[in-house]
PDB file of N, CA and C in Angstrom:
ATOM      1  N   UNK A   1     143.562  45.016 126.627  1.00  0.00           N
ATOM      2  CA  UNK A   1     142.700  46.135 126.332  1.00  0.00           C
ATOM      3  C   UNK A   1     142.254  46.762 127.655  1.00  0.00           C
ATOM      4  N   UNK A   2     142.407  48.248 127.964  1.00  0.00           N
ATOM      5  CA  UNK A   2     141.761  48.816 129.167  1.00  0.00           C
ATOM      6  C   UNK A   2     140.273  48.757 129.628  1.00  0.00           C
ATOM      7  N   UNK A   3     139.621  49.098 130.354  1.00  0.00           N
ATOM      8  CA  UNK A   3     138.587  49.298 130.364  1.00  0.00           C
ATOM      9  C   UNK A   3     138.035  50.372 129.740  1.00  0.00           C
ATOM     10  N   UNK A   4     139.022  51.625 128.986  1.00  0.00           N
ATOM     11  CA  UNK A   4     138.877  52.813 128.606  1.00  0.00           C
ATOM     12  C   UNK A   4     138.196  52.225 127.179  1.00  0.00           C
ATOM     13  N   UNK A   5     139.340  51.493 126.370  1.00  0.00           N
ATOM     14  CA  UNK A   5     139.136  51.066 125.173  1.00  0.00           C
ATOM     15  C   UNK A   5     137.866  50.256 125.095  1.00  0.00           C
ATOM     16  N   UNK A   6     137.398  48.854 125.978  1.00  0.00           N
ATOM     17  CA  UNK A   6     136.647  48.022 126.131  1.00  0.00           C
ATOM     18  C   UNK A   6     135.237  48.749 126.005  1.00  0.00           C
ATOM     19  N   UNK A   7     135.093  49.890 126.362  1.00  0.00           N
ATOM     20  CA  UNK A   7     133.596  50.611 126.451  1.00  0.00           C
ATOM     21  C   UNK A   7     133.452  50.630 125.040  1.00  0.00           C
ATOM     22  N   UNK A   8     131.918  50.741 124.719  1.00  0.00           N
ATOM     23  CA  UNK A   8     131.443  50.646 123.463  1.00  0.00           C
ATOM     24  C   UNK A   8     130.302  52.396 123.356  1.00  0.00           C
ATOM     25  N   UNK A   9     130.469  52.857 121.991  1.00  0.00           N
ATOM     26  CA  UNK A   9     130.093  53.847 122.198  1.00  0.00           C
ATOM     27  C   UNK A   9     128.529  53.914 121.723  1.00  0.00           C
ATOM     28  N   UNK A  10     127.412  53.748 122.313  1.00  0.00           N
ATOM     29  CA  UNK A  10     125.849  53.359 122.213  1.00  0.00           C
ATOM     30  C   UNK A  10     125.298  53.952 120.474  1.00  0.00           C
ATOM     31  N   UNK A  11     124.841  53.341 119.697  1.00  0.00           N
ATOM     32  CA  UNK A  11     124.076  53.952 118.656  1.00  0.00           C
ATOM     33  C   UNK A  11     122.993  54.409 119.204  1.00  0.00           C
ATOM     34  N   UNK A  12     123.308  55.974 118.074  1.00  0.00           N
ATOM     35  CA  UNK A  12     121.692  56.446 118.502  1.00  0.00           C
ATOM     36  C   UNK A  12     120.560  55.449 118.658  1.00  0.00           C
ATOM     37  N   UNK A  13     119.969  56.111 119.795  1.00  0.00           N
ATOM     38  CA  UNK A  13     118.558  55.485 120.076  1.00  0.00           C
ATOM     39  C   UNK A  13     118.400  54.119 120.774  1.00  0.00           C
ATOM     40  N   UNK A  14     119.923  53.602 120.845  1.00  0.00           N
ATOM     41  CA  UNK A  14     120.031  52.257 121.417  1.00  0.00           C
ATOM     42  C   UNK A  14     119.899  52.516 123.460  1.00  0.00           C
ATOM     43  N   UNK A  15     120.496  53.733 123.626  1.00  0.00           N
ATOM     44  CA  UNK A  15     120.668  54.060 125.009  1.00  0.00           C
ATOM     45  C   UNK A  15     118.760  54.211 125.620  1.00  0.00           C
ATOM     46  N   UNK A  16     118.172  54.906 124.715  1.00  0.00           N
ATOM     47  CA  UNK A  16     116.181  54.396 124.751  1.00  0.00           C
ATOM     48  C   UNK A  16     115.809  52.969 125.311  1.00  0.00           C
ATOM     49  N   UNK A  17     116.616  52.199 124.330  1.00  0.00           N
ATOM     50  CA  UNK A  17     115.939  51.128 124.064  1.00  0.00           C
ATOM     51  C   UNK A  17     116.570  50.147 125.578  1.00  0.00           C
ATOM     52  N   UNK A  18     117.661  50.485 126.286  1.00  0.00           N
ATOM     53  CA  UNK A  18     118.157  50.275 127.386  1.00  0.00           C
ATOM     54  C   UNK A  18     117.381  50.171 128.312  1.00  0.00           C
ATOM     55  N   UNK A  19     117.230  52.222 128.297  1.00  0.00           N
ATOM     56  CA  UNK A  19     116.218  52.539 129.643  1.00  0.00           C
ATOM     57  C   UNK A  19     114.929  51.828 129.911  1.00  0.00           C
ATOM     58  N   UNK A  20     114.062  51.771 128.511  1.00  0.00           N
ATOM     59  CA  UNK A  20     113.022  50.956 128.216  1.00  0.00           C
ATOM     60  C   UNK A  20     113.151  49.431 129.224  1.00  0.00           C
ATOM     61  N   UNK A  21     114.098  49.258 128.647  1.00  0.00           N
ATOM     62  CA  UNK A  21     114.201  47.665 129.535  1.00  0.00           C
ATOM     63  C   UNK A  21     114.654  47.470 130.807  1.00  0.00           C
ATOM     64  N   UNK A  22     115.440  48.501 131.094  1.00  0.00           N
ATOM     65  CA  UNK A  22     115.512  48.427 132.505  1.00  0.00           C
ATOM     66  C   UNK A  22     114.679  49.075 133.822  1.00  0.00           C
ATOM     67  N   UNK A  23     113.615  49.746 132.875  1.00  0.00           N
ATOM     68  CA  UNK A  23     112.309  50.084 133.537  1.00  0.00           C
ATOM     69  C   UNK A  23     111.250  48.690 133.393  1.00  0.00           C
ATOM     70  N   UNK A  24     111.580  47.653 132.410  1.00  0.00           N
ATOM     71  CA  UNK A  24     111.002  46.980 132.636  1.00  0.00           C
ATOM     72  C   UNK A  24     110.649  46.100 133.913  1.00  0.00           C
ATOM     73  N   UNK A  25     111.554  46.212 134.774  1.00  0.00           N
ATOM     74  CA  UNK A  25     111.727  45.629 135.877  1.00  0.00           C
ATOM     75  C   UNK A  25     110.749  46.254 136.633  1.00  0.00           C
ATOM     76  N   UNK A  26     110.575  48.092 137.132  1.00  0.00           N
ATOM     77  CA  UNK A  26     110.059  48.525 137.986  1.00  0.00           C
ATOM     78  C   UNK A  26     110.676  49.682 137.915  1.00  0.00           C
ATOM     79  N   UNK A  27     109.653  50.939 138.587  1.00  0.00           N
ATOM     80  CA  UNK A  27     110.221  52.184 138.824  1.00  0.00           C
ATOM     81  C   UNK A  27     111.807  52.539 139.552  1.00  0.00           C
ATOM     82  N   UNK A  28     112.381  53.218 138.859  1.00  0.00           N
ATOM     83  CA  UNK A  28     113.792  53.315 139.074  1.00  0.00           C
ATOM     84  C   UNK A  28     114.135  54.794 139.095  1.00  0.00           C
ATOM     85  N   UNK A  29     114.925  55.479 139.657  1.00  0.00           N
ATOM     86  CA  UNK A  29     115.331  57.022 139.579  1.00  0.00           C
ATOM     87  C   UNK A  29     116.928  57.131 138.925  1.00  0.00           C
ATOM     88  N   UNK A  30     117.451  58.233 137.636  1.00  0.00           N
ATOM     89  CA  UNK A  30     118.185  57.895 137.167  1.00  0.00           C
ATOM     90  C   UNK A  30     119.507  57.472 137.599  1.00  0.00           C
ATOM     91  N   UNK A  31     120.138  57.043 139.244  1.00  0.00           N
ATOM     92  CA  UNK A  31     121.412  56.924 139.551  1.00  0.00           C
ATOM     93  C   UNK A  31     120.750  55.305 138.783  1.00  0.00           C
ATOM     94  N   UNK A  32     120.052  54.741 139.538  1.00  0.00           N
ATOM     95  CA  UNK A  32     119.947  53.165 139.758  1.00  0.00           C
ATOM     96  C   UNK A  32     119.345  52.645 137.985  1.00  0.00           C
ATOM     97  N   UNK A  33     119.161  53.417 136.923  1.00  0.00           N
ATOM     98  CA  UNK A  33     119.251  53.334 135.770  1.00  0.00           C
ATOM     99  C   UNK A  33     120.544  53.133 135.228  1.00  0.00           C
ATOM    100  N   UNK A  34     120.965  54.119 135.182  1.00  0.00           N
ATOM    101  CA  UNK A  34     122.629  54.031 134.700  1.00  0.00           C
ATOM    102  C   UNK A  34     123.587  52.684 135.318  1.00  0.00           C
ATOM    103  N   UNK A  35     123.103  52.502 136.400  1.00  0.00           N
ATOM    104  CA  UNK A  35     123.720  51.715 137.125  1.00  0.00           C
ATOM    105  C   UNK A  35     123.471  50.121 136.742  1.00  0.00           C
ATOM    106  N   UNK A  36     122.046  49.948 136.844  1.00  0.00           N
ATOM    107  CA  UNK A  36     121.773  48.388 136.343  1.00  0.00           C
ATOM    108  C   UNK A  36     122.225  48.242 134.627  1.00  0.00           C
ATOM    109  N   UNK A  37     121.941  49.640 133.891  1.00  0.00           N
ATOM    110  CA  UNK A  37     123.251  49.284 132.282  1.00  0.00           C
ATOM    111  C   UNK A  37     124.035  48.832 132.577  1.00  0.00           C
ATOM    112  N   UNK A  38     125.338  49.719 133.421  1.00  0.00           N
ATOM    113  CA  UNK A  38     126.379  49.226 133.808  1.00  0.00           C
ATOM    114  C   UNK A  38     126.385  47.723 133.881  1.00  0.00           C
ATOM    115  N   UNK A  39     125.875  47.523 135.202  1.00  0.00           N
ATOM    116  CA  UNK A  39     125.945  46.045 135.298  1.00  0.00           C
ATOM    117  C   UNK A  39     125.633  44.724 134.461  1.00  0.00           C
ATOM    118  N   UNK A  40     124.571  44.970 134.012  1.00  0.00           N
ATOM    119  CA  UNK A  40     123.688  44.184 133.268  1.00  0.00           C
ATOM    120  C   UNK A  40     125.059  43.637 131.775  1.00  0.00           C
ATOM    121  N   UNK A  41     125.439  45.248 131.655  1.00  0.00           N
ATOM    122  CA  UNK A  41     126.510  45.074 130.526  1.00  0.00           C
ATOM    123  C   UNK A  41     128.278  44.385 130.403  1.00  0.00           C
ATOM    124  N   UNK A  42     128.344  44.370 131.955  1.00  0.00           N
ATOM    125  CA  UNK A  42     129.397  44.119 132.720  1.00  0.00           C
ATOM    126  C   UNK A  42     130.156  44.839 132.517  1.00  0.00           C
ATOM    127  N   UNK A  43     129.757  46.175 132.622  1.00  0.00           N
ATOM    128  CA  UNK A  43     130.856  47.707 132.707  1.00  0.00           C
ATOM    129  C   UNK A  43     130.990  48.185 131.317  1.00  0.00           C
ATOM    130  N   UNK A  44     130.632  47.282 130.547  1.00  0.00           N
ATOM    131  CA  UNK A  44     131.296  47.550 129.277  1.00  0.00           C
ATOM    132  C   UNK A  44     130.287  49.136 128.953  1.00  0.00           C
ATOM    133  N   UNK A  45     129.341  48.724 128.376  1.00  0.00           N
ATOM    134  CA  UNK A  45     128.377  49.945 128.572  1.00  0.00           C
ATOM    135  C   UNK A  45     128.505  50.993 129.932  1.00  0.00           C
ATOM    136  N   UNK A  46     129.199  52.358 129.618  1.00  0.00           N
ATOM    137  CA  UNK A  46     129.028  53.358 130.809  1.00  0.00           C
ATOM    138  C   UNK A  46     127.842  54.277 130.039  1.00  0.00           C
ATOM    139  N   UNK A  47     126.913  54.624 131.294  1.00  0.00           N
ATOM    140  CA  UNK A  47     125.876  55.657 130.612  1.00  0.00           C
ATOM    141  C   UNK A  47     126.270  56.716 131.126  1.00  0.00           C
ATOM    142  N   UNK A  48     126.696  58.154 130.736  1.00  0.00           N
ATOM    143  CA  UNK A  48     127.242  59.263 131.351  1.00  0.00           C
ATOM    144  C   UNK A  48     125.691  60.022 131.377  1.00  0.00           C
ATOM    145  N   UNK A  49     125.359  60.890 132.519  1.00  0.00           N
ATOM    146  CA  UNK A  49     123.956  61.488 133.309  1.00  0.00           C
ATOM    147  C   UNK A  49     123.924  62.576 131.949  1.00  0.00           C
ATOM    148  N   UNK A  50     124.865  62.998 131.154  1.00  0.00           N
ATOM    149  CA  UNK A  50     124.789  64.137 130.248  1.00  0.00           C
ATOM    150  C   UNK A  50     124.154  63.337 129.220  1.00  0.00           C
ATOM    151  N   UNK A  51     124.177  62.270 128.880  1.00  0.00           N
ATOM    152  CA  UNK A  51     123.435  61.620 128.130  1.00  0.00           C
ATOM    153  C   UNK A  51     121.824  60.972 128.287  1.00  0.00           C
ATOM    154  N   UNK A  52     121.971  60.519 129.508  1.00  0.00           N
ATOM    155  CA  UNK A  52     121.087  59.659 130.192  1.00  0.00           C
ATOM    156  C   UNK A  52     119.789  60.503 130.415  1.00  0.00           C
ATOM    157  N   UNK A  53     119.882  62.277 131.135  1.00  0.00           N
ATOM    158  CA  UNK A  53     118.620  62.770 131.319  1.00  0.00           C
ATOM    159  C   UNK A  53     118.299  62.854 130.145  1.00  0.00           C
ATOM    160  N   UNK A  54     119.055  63.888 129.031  1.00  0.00           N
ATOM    161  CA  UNK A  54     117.908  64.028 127.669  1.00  0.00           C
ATOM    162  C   UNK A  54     117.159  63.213 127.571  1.00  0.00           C
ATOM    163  N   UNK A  55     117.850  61.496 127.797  1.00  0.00           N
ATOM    164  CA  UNK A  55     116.707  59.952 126.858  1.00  0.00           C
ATOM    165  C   UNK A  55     116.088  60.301 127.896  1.00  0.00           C
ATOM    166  N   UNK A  56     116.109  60.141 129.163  1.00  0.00           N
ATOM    167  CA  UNK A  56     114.529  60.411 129.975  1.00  0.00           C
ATOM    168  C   UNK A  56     113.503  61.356 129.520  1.00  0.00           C
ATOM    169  N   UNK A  57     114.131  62.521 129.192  1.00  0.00           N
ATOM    170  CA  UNK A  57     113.365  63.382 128.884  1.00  0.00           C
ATOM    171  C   UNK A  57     112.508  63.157 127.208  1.00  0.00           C
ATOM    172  N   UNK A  58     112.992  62.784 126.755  1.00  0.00           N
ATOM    173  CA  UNK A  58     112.294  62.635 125.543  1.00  0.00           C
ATOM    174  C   UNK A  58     111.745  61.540 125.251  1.00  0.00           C
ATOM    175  N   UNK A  59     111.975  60.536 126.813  1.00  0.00           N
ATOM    176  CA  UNK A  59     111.579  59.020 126.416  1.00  0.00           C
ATOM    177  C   UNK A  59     109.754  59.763 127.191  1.00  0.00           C
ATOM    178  N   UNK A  60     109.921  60.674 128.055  1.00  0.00           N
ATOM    179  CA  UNK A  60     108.722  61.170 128.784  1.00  0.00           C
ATOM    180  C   UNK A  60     108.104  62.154 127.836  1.00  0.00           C
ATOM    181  N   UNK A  61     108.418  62.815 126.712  1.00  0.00           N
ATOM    182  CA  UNK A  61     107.779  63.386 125.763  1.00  0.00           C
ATOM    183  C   UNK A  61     106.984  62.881 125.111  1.00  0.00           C
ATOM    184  N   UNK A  62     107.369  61.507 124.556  1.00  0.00           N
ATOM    185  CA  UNK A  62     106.797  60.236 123.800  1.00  0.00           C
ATOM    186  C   UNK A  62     105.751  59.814 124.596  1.00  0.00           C
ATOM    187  N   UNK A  63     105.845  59.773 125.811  1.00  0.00           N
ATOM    188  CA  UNK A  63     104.686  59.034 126.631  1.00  0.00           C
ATOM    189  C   UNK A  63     104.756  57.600 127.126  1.00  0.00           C
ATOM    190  N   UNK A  64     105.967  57.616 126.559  1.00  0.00           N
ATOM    191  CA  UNK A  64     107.055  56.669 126.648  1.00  0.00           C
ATOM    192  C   UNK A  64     107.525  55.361 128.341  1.00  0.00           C
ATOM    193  N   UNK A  65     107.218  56.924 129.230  1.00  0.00           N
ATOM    194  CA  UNK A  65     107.635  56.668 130.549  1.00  0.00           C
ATOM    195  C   UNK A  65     107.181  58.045 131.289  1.00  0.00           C
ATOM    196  N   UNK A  66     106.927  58.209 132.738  1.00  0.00           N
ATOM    197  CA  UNK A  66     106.329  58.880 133.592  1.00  0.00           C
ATOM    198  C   UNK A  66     107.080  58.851 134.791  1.00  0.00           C
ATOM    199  N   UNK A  67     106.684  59.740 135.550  1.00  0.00           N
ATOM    200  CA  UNK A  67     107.470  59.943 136.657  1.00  0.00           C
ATOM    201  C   UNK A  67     107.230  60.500 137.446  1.00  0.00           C
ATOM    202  N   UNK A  68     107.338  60.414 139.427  1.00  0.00           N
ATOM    203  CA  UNK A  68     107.020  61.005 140.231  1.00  0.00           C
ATOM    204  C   UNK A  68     108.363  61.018 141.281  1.00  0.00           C
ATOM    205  N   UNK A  69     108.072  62.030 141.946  1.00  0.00           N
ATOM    206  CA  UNK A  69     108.798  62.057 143.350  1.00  0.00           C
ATOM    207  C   UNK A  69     108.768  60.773 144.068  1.00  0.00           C
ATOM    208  N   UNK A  70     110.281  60.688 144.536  1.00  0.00           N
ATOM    209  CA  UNK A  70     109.854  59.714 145.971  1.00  0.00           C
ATOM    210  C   UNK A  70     111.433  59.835 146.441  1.00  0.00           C
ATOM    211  N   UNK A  71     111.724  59.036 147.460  1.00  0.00           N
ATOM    212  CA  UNK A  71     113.173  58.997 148.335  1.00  0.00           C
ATOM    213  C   UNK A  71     113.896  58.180 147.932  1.00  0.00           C
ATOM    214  N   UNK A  72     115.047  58.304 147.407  1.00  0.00           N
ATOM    215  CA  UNK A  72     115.573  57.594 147.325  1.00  0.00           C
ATOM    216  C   UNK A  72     116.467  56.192 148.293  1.00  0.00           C
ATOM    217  N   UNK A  73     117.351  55.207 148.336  1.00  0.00           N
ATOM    218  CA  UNK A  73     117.762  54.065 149.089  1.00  0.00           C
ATOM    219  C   UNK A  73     118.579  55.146 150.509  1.00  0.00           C
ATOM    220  N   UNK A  74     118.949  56.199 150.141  1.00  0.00           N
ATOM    221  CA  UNK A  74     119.668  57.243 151.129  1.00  0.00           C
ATOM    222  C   UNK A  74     118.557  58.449 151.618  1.00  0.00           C
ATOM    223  N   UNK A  75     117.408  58.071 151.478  1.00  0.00           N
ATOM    224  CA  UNK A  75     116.303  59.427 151.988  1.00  0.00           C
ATOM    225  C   UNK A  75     116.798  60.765 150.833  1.00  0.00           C
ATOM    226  N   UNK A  76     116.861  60.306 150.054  1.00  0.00           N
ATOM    227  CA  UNK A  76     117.084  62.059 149.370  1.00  0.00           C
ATOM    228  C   UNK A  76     116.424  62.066 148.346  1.00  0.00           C
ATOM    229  N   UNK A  77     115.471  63.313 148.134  1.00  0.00           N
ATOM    230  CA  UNK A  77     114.590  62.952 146.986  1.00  0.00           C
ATOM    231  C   UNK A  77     114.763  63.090 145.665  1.00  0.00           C
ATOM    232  N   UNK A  78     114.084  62.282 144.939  1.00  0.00           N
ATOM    233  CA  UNK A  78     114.307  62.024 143.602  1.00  0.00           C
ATOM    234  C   UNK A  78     113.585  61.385 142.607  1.00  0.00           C
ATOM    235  N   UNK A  79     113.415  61.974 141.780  1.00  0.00           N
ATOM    236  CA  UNK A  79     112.728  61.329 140.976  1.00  0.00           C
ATOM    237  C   UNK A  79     112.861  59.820 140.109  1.00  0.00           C
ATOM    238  N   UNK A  80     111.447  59.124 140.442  1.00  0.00           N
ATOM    239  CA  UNK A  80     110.842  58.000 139.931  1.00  0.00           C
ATOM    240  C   UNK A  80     110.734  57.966 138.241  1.00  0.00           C
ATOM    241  N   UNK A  81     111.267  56.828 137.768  1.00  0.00           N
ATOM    242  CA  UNK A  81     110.371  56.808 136.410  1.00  0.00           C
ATOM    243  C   UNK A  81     109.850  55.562 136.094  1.00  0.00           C
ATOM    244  N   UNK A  82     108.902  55.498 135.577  1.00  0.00           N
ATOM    245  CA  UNK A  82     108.401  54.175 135.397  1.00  0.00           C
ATOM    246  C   UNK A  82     107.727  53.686 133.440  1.00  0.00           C
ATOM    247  N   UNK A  83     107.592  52.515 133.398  1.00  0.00           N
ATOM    248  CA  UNK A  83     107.523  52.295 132.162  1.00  0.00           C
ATOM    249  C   UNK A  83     106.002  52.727 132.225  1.00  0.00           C
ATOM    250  N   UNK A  84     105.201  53.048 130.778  1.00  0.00           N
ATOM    251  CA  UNK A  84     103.953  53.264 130.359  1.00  0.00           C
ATOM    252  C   UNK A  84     103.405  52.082 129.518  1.00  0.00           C
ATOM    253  N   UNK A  85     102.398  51.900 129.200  1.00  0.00           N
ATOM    254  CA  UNK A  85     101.924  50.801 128.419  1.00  0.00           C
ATOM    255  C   UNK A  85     102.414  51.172 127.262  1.00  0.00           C
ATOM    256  N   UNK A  86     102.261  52.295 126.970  1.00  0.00           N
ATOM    257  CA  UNK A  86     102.847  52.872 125.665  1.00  0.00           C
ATOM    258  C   UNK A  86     103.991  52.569 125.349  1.00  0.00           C
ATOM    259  N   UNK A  87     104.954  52.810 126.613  1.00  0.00           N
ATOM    260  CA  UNK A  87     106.362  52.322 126.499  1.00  0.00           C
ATOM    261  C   UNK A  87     106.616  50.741 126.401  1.00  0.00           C
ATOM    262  N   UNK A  88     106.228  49.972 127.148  1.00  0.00           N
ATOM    263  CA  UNK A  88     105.872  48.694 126.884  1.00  0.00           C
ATOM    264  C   UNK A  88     105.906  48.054 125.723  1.00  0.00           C
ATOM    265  N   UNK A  89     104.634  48.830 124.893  1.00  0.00           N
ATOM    266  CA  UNK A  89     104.802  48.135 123.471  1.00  0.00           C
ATOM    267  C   UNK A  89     106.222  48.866 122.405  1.00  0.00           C
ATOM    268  N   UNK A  90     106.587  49.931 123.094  1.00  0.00           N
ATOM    269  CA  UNK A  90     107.790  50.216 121.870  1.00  0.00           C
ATOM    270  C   UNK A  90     108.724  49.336 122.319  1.00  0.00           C
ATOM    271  N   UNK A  91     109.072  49.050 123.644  1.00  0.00           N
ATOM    272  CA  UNK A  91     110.308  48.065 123.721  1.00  0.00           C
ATOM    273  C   UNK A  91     110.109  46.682 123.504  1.00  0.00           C
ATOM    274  N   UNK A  92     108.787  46.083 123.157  1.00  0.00           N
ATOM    275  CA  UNK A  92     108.531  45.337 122.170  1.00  0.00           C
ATOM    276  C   UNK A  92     108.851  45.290 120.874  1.00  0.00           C
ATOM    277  N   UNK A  93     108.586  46.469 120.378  1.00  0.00           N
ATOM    278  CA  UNK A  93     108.887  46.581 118.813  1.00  0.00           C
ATOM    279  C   UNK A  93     110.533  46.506 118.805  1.00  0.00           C
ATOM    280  N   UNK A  94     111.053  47.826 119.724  1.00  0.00           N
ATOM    281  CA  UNK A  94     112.324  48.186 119.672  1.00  0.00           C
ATOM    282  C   UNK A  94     113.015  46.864 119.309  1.00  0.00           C
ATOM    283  N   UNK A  95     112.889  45.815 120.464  1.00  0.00           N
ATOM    284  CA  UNK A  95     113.450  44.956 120.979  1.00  0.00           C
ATOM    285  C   UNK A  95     113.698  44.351 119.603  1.00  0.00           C
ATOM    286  N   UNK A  96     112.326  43.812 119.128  1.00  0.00           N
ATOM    287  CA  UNK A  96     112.291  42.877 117.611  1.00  0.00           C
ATOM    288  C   UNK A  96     113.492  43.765 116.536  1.00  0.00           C
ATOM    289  N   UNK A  97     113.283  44.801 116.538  1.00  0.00           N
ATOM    290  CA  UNK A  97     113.900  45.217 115.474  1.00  0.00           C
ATOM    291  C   UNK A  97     115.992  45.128 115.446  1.00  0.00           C
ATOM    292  N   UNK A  98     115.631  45.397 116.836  1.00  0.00           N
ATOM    293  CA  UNK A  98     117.107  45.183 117.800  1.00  0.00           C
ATOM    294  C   UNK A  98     117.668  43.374 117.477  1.00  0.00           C
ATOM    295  N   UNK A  99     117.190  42.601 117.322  1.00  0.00           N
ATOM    296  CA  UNK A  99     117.204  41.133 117.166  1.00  0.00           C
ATOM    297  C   UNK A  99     117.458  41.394 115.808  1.00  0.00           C
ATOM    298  N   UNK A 100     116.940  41.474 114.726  1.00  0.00           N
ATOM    299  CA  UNK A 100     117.019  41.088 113.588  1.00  0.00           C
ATOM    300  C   UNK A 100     117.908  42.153 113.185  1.00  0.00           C
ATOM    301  N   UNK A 101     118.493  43.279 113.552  1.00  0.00           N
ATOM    302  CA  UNK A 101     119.701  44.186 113.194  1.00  0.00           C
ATOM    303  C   UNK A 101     120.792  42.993 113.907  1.00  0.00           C
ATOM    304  N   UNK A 102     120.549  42.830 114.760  1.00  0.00           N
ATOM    305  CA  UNK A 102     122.142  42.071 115.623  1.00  0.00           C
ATOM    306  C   UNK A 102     122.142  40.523 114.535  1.00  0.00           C
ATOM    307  N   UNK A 103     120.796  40.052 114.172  1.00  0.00           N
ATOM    308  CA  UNK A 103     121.585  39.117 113.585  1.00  0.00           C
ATOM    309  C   UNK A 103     122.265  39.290 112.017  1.00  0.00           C
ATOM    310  N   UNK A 104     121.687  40.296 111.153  1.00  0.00           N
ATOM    311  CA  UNK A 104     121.902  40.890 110.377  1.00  0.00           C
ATOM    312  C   UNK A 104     123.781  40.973 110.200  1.00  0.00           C
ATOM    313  N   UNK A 105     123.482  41.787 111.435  1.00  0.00           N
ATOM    314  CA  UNK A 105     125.543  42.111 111.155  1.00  0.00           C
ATOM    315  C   UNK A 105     126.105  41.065 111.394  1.00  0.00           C
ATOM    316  N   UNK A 106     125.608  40.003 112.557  1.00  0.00           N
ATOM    317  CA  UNK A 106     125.913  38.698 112.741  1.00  0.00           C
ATOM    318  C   UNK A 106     126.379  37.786 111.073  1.00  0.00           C
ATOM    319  N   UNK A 107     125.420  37.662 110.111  1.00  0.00           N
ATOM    320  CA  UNK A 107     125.631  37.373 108.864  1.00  0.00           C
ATOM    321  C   UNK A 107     126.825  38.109 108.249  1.00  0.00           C
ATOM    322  N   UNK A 108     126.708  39.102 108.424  1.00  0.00           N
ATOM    323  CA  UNK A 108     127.447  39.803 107.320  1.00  0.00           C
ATOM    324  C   UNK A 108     129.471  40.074 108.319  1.00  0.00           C
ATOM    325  N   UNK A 109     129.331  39.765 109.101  1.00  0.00           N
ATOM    326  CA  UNK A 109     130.707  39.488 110.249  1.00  0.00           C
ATOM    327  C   UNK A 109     131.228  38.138 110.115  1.00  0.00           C
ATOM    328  N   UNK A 110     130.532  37.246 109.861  1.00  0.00           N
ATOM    329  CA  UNK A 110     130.786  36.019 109.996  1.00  0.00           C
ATOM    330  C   UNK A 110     129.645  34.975 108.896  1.00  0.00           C
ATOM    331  N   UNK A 111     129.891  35.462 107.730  1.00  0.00           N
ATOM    332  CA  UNK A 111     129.533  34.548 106.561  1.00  0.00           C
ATOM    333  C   UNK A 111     129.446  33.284 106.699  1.00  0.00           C
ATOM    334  N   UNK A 112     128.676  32.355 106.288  1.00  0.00           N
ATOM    335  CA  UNK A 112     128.883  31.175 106.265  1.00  0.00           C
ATOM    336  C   UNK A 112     128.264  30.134 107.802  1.00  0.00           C
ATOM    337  N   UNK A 113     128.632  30.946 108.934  1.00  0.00           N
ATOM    338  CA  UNK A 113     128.175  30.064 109.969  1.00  0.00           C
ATOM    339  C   UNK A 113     126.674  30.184 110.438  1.00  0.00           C
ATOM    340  N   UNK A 114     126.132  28.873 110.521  1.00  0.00           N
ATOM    341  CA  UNK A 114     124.504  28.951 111.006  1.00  0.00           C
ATOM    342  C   UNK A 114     124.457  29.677 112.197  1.00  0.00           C
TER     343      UNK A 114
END
């Protein structure tokens, strides 16, 4: 299988629930977002920037996440985003709901095994 095929294509709202967590770490600007998906996913997950600003943007509508100027690892500026308390508790919820969908299909993929 290529790496073309191997990529998985994100359910709505799942690419949120990403950013959410990988702001959990600490303020990040969107190259080094996309980037720790990547990794975290082991390539499998690519986040394309045509996708990636809208969820910023509407993850910052929600109140979700915030953001300021600063320099980036190369001096060039760029914007910061960081998680909110607000955001905090949705990728709490998110998260739970994310668990009990994965085991869900888990059951219904593979009948029978504990």
């Amino acid at each position: 299988m290529s790496t073309e095929e191997a990529r998985l294509e994100l359910l709505q709202g799942t690419l949120d629930l990403l950013i959410l967590r990988t702001l959990q770490a600490g303020p990040a600007h969107g190259h080094t977002i996309a980037h720790a998906i990547e990794l975290a996913s082991d390539e499998v997950l690519q986040v394309e920037h045509g996708s990636l600003y809208p969820a910023l943007h509407r993850l910052m509508k929600q109140s979700l996440i915030t953001s300021e100027e600063g320099l980036s690892e190369n001096n060039r500026r760029a914007k910061f985003y960081k998680l909110t308390v607000r955001g905090r508790k949705r990728l709490a919820e998110e998260t739970s709901k994310w668990d009990r969908f994965a085991a869900a299909i888990g059951r219904v993929l593979r009948p029978g095994e504990a």
